[in-house]
N, C-alpha and C. Protein backbone atom coordinates (compact mmCIF):
# COMPACT_ATOMS: atom_id res chain seq x y z
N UNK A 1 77.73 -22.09 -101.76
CA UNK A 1 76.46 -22.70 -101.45
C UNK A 1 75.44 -21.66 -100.99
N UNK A 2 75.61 -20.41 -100.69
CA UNK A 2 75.11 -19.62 -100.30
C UNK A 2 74.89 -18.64 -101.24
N UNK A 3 73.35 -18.56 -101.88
CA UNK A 3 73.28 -17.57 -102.96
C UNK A 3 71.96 -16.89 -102.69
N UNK A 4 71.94 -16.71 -101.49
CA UNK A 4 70.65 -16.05 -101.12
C UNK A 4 70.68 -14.69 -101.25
N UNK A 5 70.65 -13.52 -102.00
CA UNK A 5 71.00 -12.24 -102.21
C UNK A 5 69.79 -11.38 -101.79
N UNK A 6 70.04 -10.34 -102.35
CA UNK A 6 69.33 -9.06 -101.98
C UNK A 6 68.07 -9.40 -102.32
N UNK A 7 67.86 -10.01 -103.63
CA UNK A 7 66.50 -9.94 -104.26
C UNK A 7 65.71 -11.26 -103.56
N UNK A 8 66.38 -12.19 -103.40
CA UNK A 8 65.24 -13.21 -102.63
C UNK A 8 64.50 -12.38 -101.20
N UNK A 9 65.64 -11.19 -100.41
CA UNK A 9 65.28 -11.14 -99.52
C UNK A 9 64.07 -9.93 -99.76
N UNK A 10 63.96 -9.14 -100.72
CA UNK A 10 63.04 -8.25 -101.44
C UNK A 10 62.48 -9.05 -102.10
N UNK A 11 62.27 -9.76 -102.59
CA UNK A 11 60.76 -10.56 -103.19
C UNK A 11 60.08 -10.87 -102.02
N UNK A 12 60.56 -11.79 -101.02
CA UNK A 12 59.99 -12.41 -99.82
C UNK A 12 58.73 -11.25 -98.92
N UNK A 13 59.92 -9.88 -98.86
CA UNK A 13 59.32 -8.56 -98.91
C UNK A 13 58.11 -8.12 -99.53
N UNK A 14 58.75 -8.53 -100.53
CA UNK A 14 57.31 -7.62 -101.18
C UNK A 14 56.21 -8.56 -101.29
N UNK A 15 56.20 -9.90 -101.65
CA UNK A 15 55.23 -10.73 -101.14
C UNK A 15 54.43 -10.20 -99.74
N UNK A 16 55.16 -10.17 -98.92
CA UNK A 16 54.35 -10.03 -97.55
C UNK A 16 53.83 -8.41 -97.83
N UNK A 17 53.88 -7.61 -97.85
CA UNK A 17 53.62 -6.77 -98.10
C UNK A 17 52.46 -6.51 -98.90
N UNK A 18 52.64 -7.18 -100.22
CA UNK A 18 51.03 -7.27 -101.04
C UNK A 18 50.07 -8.13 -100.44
N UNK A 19 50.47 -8.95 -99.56
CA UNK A 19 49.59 -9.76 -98.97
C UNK A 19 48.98 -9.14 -97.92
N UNK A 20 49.61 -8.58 -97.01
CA UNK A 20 48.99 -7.55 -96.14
C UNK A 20 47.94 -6.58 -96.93
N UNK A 21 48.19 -6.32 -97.90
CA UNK A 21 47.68 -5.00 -98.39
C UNK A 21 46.54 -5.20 -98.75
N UNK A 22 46.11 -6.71 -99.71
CA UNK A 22 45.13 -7.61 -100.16
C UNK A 22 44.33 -7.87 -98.71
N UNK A 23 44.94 -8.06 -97.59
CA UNK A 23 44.35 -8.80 -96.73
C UNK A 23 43.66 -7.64 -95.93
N UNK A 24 44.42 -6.28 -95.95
CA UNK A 24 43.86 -5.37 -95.24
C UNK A 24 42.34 -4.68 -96.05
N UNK A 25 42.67 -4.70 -97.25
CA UNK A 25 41.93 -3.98 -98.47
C UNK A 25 40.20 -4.84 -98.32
N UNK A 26 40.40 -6.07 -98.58
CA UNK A 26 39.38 -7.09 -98.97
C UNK A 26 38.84 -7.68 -97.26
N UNK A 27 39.13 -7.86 -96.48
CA UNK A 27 38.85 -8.24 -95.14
C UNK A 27 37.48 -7.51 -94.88
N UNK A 28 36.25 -7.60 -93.87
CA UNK A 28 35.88 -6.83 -92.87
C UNK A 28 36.00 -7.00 -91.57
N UNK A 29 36.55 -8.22 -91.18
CA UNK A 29 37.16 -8.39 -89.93
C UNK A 29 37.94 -7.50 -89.40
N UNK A 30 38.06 -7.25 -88.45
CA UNK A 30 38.79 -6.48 -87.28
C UNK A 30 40.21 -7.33 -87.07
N UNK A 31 40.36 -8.43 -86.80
CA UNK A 31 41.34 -9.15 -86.66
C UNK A 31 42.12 -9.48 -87.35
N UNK A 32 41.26 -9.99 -89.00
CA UNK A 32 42.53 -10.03 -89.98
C UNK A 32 42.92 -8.64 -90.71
N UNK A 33 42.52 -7.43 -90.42
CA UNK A 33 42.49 -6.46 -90.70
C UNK A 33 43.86 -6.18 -89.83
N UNK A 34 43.89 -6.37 -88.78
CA UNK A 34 45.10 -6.01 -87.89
C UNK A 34 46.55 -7.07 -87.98
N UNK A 35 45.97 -8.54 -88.22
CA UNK A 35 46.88 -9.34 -88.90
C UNK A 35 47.69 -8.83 -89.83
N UNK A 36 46.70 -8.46 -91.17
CA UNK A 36 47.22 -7.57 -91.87
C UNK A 36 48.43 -6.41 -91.93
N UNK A 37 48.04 -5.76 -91.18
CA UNK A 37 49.15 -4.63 -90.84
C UNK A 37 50.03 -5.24 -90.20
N UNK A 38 50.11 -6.26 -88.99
CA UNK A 38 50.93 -6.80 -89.14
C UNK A 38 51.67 -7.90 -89.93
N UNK A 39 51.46 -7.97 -90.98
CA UNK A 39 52.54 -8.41 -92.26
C UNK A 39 53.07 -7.60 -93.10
N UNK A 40 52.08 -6.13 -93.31
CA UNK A 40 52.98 -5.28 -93.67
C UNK A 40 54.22 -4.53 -93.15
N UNK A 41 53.99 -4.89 -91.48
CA UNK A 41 55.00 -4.34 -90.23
C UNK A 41 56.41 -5.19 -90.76
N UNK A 42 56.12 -6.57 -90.79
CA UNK A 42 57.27 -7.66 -90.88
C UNK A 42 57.79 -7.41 -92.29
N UNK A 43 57.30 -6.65 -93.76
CA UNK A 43 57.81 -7.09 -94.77
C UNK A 43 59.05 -5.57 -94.43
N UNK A 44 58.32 -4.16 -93.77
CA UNK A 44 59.75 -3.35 -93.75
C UNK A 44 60.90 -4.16 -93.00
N UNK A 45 60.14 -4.63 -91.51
CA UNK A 45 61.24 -5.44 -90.81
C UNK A 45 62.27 -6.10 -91.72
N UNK A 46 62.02 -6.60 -92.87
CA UNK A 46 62.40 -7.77 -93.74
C UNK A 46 63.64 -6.72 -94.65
N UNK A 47 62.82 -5.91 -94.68
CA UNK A 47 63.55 -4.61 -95.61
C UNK A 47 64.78 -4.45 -95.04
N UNK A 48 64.76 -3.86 -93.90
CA UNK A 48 65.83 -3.03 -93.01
C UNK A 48 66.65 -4.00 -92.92
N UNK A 49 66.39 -5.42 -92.50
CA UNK A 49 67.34 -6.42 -92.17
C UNK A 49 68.04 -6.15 -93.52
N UNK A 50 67.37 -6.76 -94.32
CA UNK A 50 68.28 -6.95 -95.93
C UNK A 50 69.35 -6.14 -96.29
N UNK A 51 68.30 -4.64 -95.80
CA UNK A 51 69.48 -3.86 -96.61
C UNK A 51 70.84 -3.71 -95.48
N UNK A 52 70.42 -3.81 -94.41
CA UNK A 52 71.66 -3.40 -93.43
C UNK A 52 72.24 -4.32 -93.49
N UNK A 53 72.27 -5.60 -93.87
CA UNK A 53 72.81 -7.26 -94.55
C UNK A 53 73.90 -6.50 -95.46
N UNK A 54 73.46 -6.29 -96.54
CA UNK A 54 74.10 -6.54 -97.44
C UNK A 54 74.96 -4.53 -98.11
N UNK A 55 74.25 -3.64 -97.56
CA UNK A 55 75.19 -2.25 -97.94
C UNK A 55 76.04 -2.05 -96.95
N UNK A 56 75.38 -2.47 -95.52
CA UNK A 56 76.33 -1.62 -94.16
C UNK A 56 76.04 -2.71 -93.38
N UNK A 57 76.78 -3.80 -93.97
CA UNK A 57 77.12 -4.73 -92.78
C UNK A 57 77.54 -4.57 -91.26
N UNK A 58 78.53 -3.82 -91.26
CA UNK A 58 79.47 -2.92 -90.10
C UNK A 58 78.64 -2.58 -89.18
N UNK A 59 77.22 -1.97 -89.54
CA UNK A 59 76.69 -1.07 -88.82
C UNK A 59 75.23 -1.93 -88.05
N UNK A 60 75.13 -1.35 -87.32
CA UNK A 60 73.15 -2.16 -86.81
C UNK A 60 72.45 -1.42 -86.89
N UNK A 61 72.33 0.09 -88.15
CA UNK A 61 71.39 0.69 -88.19
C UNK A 61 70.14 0.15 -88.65
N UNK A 62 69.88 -0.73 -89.47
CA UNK A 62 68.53 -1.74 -89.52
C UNK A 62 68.53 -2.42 -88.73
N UNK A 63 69.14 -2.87 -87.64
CA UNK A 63 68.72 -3.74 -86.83
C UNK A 63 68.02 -2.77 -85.65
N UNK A 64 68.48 -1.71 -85.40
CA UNK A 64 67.72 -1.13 -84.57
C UNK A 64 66.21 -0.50 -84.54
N UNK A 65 66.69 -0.29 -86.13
CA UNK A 65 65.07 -0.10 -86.35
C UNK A 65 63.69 -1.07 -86.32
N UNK A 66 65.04 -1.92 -86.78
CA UNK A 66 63.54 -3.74 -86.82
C UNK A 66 63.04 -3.62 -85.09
N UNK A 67 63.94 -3.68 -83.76
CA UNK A 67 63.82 -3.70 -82.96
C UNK A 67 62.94 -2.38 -82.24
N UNK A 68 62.48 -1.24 -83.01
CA UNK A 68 61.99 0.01 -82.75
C UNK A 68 60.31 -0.43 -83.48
N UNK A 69 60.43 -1.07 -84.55
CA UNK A 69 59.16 -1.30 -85.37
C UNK A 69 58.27 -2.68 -84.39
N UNK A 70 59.51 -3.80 -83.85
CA UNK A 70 58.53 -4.66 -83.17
C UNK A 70 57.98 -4.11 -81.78
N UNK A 71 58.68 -3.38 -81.21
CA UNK A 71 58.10 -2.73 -80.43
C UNK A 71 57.04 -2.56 -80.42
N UNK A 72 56.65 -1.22 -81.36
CA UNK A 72 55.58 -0.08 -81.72
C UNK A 72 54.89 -1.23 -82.21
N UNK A 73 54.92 -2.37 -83.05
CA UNK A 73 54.12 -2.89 -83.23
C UNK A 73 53.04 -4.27 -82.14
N UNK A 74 54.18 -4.34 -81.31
CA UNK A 74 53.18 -5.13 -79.88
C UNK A 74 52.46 -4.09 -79.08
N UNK A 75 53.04 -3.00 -79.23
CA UNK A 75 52.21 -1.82 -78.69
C UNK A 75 51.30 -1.57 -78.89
N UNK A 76 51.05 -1.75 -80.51
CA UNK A 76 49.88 -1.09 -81.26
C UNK A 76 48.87 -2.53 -81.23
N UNK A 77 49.84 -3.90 -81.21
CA UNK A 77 48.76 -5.01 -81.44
C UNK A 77 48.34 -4.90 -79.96
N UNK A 78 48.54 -4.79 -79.28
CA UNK A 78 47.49 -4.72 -77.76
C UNK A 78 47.01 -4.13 -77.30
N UNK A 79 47.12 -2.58 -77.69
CA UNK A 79 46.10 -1.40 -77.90
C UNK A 79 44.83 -1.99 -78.91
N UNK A 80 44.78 -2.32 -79.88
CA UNK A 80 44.10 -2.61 -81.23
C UNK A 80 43.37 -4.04 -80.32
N UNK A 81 43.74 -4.79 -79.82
CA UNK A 81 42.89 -6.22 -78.90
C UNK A 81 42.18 -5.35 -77.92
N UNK A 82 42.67 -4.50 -77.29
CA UNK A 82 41.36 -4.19 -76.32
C UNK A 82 40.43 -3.61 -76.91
N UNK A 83 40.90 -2.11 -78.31
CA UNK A 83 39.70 -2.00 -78.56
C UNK A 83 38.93 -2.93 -79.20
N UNK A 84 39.61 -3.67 -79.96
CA UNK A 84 38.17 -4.99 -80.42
C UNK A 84 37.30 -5.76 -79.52
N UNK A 85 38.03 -5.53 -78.49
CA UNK A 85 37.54 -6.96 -77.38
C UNK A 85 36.02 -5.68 -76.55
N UNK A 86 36.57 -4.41 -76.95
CA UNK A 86 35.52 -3.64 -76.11
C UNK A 86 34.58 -3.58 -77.09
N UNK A 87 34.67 -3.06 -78.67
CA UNK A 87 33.56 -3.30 -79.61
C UNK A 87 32.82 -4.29 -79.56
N UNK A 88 33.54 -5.58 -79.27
CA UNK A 88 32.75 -7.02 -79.48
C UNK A 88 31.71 -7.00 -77.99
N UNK A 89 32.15 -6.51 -77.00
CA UNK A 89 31.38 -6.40 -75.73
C UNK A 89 30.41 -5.34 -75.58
N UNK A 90 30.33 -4.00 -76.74
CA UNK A 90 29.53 -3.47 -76.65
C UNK A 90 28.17 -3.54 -77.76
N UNK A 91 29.08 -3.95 -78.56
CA UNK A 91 28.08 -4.76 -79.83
C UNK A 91 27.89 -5.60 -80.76
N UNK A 92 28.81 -6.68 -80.30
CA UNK A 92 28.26 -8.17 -80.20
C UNK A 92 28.78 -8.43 -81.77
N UNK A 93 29.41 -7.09 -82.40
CA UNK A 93 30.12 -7.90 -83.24
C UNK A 93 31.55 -6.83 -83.58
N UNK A 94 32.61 -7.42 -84.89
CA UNK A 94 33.82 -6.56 -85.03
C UNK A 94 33.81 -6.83 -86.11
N UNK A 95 32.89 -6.81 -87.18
CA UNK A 95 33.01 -6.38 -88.48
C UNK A 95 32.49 -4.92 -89.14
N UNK A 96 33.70 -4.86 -89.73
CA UNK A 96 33.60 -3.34 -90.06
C UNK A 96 32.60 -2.77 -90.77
N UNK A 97 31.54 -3.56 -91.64
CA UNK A 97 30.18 -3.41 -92.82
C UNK A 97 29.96 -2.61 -91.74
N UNK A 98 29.50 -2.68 -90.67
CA UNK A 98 28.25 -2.66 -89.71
C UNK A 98 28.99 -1.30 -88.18
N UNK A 99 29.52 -0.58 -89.11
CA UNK A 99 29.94 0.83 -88.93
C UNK A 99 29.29 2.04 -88.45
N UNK A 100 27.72 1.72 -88.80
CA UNK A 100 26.78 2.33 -88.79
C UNK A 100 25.99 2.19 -87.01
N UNK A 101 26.52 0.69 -86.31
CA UNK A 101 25.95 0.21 -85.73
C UNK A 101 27.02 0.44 -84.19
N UNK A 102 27.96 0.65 -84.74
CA UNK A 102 29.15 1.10 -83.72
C UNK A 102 28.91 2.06 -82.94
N UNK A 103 28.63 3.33 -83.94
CA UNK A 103 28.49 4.43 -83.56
C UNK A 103 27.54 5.11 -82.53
N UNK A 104 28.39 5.85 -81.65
CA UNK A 104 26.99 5.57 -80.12
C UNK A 104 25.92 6.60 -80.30
């Protein structure tokens, strides 16, 4: 009953991944721009699980890394909120067009 293999868990992957990439690429928001990266964060997460699933079961070398990547990545998402939250307080907006307007 269980036929969930390598490749569902690499499509799922790579879905999130192009979607991030689309979302980071085409966005000027600040927020879904960082959303973004974080879905590209979750599709390696997705990676490492899989493969340490299914080559080296035995081992938790992908699991440690998933646990090294969410890290760095709440790190980086709450570094990345203050600076938006300070752009938006110094100039009233966080879209990226308006680059020109950032700059002190």
């Amino acid at each position: 009953m269980n036929n969930i293999g390598l490749f569902h868990f690499l499509f799922v992957s790579c879905a999130l991944f192009f979607i991030g990439v689309y979302g980071f690429l085409t966005r000027r928001n600040l927020i879904t721009m960082l959303m973004s990266v974080e879905l590209i964060l979750n599709s390696v997460n997705i990676n490492f699980v899989a493969f340490n699933k299914f080559l080296y079961a035995d081992k938790l070398d992908g699991l440690f890394f998933t646990i090294f990547i969410i890290t760095i990545a709440a790190a980086e998402a709450a570094v990345a909120i203050a600076i938006i939250i300070n752009l938006y307080r110094n100039h009233k907006t966080i879209d990226v067009e308006e680059t020109d307007v950032m700059k002190f």
